[in-house]
Protein backbone atom coordinates (compact mmCIF):
# COMPACT_ATOMS: atom_id res chain seq x y z
CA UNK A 1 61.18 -32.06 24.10
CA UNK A 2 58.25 -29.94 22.60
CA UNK A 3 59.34 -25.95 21.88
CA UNK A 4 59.56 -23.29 19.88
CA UNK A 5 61.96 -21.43 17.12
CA UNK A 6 60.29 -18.43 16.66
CA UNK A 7 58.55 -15.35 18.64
CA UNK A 8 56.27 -12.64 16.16
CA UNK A 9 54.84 -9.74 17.35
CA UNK A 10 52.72 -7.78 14.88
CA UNK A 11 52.52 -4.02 14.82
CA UNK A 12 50.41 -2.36 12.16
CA UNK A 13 51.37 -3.81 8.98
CA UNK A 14 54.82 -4.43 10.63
CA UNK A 15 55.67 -7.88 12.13
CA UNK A 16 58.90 -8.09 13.87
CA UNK A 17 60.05 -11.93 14.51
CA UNK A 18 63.25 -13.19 17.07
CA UNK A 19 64.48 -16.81 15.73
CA UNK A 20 66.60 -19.01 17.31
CA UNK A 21 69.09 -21.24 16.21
CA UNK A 22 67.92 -23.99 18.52
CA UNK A 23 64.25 -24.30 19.67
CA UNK A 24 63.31 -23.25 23.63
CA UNK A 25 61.67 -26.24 25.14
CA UNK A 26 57.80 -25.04 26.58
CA UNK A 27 57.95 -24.60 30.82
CA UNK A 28 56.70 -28.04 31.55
CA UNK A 29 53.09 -28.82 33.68
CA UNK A 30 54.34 -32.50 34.58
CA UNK A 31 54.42 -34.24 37.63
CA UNK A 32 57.17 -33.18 40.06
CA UNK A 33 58.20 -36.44 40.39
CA UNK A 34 58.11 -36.83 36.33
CA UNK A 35 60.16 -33.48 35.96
CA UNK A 36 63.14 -35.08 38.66
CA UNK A 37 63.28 -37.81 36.46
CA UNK A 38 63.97 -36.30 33.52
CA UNK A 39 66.33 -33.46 34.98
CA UNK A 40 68.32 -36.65 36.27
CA UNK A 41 68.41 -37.73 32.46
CA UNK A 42 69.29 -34.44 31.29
CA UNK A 43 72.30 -34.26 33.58
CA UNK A 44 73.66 -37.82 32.50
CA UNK A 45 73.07 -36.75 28.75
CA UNK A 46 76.82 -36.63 27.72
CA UNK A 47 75.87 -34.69 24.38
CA UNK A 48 74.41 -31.67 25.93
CA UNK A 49 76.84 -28.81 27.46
CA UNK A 50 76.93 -27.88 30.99
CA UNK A 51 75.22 -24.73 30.13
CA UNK A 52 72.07 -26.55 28.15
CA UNK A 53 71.36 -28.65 30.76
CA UNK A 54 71.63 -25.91 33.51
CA UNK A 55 68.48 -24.06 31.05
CA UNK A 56 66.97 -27.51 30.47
CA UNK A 57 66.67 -28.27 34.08
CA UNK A 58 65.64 -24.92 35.22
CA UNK A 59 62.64 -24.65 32.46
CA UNK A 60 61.25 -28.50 34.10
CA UNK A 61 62.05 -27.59 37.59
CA UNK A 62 62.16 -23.47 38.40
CA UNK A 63 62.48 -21.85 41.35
CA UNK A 64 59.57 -21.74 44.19
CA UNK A 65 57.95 -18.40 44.92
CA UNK A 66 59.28 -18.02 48.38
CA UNK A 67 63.21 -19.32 47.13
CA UNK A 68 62.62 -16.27 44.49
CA UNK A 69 61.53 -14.19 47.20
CA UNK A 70 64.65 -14.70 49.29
CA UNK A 71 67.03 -14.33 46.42
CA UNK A 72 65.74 -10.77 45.87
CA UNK A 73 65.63 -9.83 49.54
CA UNK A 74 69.56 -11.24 49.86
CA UNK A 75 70.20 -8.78 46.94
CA UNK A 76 72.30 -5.64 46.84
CA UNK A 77 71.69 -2.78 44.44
CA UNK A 78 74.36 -3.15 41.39
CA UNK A 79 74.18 -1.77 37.98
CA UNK A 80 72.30 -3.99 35.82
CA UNK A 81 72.23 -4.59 32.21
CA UNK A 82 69.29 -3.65 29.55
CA UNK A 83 68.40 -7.06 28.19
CA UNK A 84 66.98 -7.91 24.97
CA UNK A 85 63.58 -8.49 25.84
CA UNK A 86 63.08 -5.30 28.01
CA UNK A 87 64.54 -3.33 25.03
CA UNK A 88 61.99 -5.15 22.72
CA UNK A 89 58.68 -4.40 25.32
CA UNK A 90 59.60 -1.03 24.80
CA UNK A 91 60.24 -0.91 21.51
CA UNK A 92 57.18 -2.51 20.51
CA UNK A 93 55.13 -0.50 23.32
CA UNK A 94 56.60 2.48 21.36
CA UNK A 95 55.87 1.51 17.75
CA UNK A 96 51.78 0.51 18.71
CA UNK A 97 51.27 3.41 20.13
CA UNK A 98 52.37 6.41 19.15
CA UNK A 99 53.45 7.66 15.37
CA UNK A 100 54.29 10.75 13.58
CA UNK A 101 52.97 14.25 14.78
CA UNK A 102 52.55 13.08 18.52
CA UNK A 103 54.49 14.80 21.08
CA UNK A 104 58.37 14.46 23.10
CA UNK A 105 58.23 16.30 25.97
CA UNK A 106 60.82 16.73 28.16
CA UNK A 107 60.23 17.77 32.16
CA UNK A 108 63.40 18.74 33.88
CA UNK A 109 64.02 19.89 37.41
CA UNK A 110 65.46 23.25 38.64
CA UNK A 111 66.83 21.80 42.20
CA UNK A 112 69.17 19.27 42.74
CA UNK A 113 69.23 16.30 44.57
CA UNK A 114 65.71 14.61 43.82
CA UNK A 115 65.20 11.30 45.12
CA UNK A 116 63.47 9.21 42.47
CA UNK A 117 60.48 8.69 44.90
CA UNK A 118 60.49 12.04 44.98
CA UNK A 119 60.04 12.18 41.52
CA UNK A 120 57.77 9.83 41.02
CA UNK A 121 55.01 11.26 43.04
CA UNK A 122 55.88 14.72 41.44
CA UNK A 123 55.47 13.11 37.86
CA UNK A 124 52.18 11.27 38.88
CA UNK A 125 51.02 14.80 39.93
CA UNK A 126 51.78 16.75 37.06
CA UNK A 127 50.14 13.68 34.77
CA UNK A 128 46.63 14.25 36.94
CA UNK A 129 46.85 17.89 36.89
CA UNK A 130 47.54 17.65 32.89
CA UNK A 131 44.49 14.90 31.93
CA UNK A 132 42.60 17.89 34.03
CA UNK A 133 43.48 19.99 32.10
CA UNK A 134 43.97 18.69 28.52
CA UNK A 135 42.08 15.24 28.80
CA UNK A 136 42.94 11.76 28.69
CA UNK A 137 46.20 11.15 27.01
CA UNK A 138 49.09 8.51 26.68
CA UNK A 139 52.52 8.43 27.69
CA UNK A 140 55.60 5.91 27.72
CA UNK A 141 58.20 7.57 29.88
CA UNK A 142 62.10 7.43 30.41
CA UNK A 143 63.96 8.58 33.29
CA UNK A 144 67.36 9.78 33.22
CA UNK A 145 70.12 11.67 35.34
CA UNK A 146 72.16 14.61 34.39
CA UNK A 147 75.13 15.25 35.04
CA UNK A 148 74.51 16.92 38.46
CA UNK A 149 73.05 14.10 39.76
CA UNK A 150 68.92 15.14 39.22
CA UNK A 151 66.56 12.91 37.38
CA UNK A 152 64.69 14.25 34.78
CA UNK A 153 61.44 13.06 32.48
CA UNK A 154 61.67 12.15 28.47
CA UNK A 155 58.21 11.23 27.73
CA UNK A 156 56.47 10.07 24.06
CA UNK A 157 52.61 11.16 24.44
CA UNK A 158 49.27 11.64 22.18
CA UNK A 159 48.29 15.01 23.74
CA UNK A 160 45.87 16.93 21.63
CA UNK A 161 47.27 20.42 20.12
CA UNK A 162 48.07 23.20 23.44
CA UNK A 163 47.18 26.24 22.73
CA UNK A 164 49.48 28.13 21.17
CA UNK A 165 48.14 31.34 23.61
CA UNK A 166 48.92 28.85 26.34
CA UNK A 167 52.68 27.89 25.12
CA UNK A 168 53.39 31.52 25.52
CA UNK A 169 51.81 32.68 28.87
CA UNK A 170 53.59 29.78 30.35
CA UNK A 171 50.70 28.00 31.55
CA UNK A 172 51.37 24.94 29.96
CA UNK A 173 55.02 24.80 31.67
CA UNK A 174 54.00 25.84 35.05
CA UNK A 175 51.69 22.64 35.15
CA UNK A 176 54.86 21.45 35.77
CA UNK A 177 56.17 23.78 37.93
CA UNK A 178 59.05 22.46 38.88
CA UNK A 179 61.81 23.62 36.11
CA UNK A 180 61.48 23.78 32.34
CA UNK A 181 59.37 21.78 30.22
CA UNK A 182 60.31 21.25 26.48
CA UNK A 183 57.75 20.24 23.85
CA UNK A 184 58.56 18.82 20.43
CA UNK A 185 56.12 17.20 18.05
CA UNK A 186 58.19 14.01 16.53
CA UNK A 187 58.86 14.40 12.93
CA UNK A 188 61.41 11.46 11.98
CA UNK A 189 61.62 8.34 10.44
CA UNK A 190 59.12 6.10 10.82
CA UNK A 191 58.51 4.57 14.49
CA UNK A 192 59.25 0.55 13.15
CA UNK A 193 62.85 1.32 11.97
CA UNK A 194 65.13 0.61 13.88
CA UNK A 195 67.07 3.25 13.18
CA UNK A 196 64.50 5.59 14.36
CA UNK A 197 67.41 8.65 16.41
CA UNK A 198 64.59 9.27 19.12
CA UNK A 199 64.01 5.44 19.60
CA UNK A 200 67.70 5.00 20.25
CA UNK A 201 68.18 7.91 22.25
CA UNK A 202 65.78 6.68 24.30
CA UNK A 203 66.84 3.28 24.63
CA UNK A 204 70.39 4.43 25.66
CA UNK A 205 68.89 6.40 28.08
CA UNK A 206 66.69 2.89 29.66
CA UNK A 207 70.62 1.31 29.55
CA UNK A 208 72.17 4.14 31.59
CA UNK A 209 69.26 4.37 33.89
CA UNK A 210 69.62 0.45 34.88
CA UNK A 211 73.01 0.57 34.99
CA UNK A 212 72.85 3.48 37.74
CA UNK A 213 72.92 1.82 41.07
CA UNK A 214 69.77 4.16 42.13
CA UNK A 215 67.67 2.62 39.95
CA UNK A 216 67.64 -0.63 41.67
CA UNK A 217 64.25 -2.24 42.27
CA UNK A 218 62.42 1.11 40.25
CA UNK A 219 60.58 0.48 37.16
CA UNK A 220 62.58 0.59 33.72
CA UNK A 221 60.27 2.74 32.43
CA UNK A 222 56.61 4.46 32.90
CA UNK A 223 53.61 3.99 31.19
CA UNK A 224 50.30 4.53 30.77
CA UNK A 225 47.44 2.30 31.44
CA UNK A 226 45.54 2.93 28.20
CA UNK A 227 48.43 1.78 26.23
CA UNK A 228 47.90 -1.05 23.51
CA UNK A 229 49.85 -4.09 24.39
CA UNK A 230 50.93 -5.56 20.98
CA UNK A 231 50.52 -9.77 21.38
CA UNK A 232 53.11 -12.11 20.65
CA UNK A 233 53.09 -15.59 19.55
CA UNK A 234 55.16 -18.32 20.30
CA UNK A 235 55.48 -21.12 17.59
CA UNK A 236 57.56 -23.15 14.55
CA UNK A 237 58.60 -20.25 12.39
CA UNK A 238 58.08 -22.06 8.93
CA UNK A 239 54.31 -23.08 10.29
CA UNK A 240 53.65 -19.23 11.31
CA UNK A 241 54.83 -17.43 7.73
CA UNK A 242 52.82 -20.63 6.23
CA UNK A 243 49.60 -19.30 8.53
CA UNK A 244 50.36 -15.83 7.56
CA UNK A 245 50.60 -16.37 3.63
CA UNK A 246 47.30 -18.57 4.50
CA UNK A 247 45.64 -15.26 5.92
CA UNK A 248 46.24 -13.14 2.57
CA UNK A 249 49.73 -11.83 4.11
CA UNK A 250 52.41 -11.22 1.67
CA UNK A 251 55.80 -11.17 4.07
CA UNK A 252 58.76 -9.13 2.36
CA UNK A 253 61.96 -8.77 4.41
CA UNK A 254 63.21 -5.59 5.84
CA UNK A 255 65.76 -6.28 7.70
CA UNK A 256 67.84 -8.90 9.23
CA UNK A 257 70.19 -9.24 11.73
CA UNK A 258 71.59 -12.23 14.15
CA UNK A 259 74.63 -12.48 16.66
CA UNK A 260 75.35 -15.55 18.69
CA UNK A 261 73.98 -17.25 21.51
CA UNK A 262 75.41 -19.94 23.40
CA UNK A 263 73.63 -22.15 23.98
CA UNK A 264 70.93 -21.30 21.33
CA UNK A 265 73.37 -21.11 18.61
CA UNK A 266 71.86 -17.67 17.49
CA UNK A 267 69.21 -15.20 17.93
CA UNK A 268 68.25 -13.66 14.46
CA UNK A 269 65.95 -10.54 14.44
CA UNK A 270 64.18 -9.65 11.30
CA UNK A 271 61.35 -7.04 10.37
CA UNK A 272 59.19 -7.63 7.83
CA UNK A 273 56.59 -5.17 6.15
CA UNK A 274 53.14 -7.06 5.47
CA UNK A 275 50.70 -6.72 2.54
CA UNK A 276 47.90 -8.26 1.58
């Protein structure tokens, strides 16, 4: 069955690759017919585990739109857990776009109680009433609660410079209007490590906000439409480096790091700077 080892995503001269220990066979375009027949075979296979051929069969034979549709309706909110992938879309969403000197701004609320529809529409507001103001801009945003129960804004954005006249008169915070705004210009490691403090304080506040019940069925996170989308590939891994050293690329290893899967073996995540 025809996969692949290996996802690479390349960010600037940064190229961050997931490998795993056992390849992902490619959603198959067959014949229904075809696809029953070999789901059959996959369940008699008495060298597979009960767990490879449940993935096995779903990848040849997934769910209909309207059996997905019913599954969601029949669900109940519960906290959820941040998954790999929706950490990595951020991450990379983070590392494209936005770098050193940009700006962390932080829009809190002074009453309690705010619904996150509520919020939403209030955020949405203040972003047309800033680009009015200041111009087109970008923004990747995190919502979290505090401790009294009110959500509040952490967003990464490209703003130009404010006024410093404009800092001080409060104009800039009463855009906002609706409690205190805090503005920081980001001066920290560099966005691609991992050990970047604001990336993980932000990505512990994506895995409190899913696991709050209220959060059910809302977006992880909020973005702008004039963000870059950073592609990834799906392929062999040894065939992609040999592509990349091909291209001029000189790959040097970063960092490394793998924990199991089981019924992939292992995930292994490496970052790897690129020259040429």
């Amino acid at each position: 069955m025809k996969g692949y080892d290996c996802q690479m995503t390349k960010i600037g001269d940064c190229l961050r690759v997931k490998r795993y220990g056992r390849a992902i066979p490619e959603k198959s375009q067959k014949p229904k017919s075809q696809r029953l027949a070999e789901i059959e075979a996959i369940h008699a296979d008495l060298s597979m585990t009960d767990v490879q051929k449940r993935v096995y069969s779903a990848i040849l034979e997934p769910p209909d739109k309207e059996e997905r549709a019913v599954n969601r309706s029949e669900r109940t909110p519960k906290p959820g857990r941040l998954r790999l992938a929706e950490r990595e879309r951020f991450c990379h969403l983070m590392d494209r776009n936005f770098s050193l000197g940009h700006k962390f701004i932080t829009l809190t609320y002074e009453k309690p109680d705010v619904t996150l529809d509520e919020a939403a529409k209030d955020y949405e507001n203040w972003v047309k009433r800033m680009r009015e103001r200041y111009g087109d801009f970008k923004y990747l945003t995190v919502r979290s609660f505090q401790a009294r129960g009110t959500i509040h804004f952490h967003l990464l954005t490209d703003l130009p410079n404010i006024p410093r006249t404009e800092l001080a008169d409060g104009t800039f915070r009463d855009i906002w209007g609706l409690g205190s705004v805090e503005l920081k210009r980001i001066y920290s490691l560099p966005m691609t490590e991992r050990r970047n403090k604001l990336k993980l304080d932000l990505i512990k506040n994506l895995r409190d906000f899913k696991a709050d019940t209220r959060s059910y069925g809302k977006r992880l996170f909020l973005q702008s439409k004039n963000l870059i989308v950073p592609r990834t590939v799906k392929g062999d891994f040894q065939e992609m480096m040999e592509k990349l050293k091909e291209s001029g690329y000189v790959p040097k290893l970063v960092e490394s790091r793998q924990f199991p899967v089981e019924y992939l073996m292992y995930i292994q995540l490496e970052t790897y700077h690129l020259k040429k």
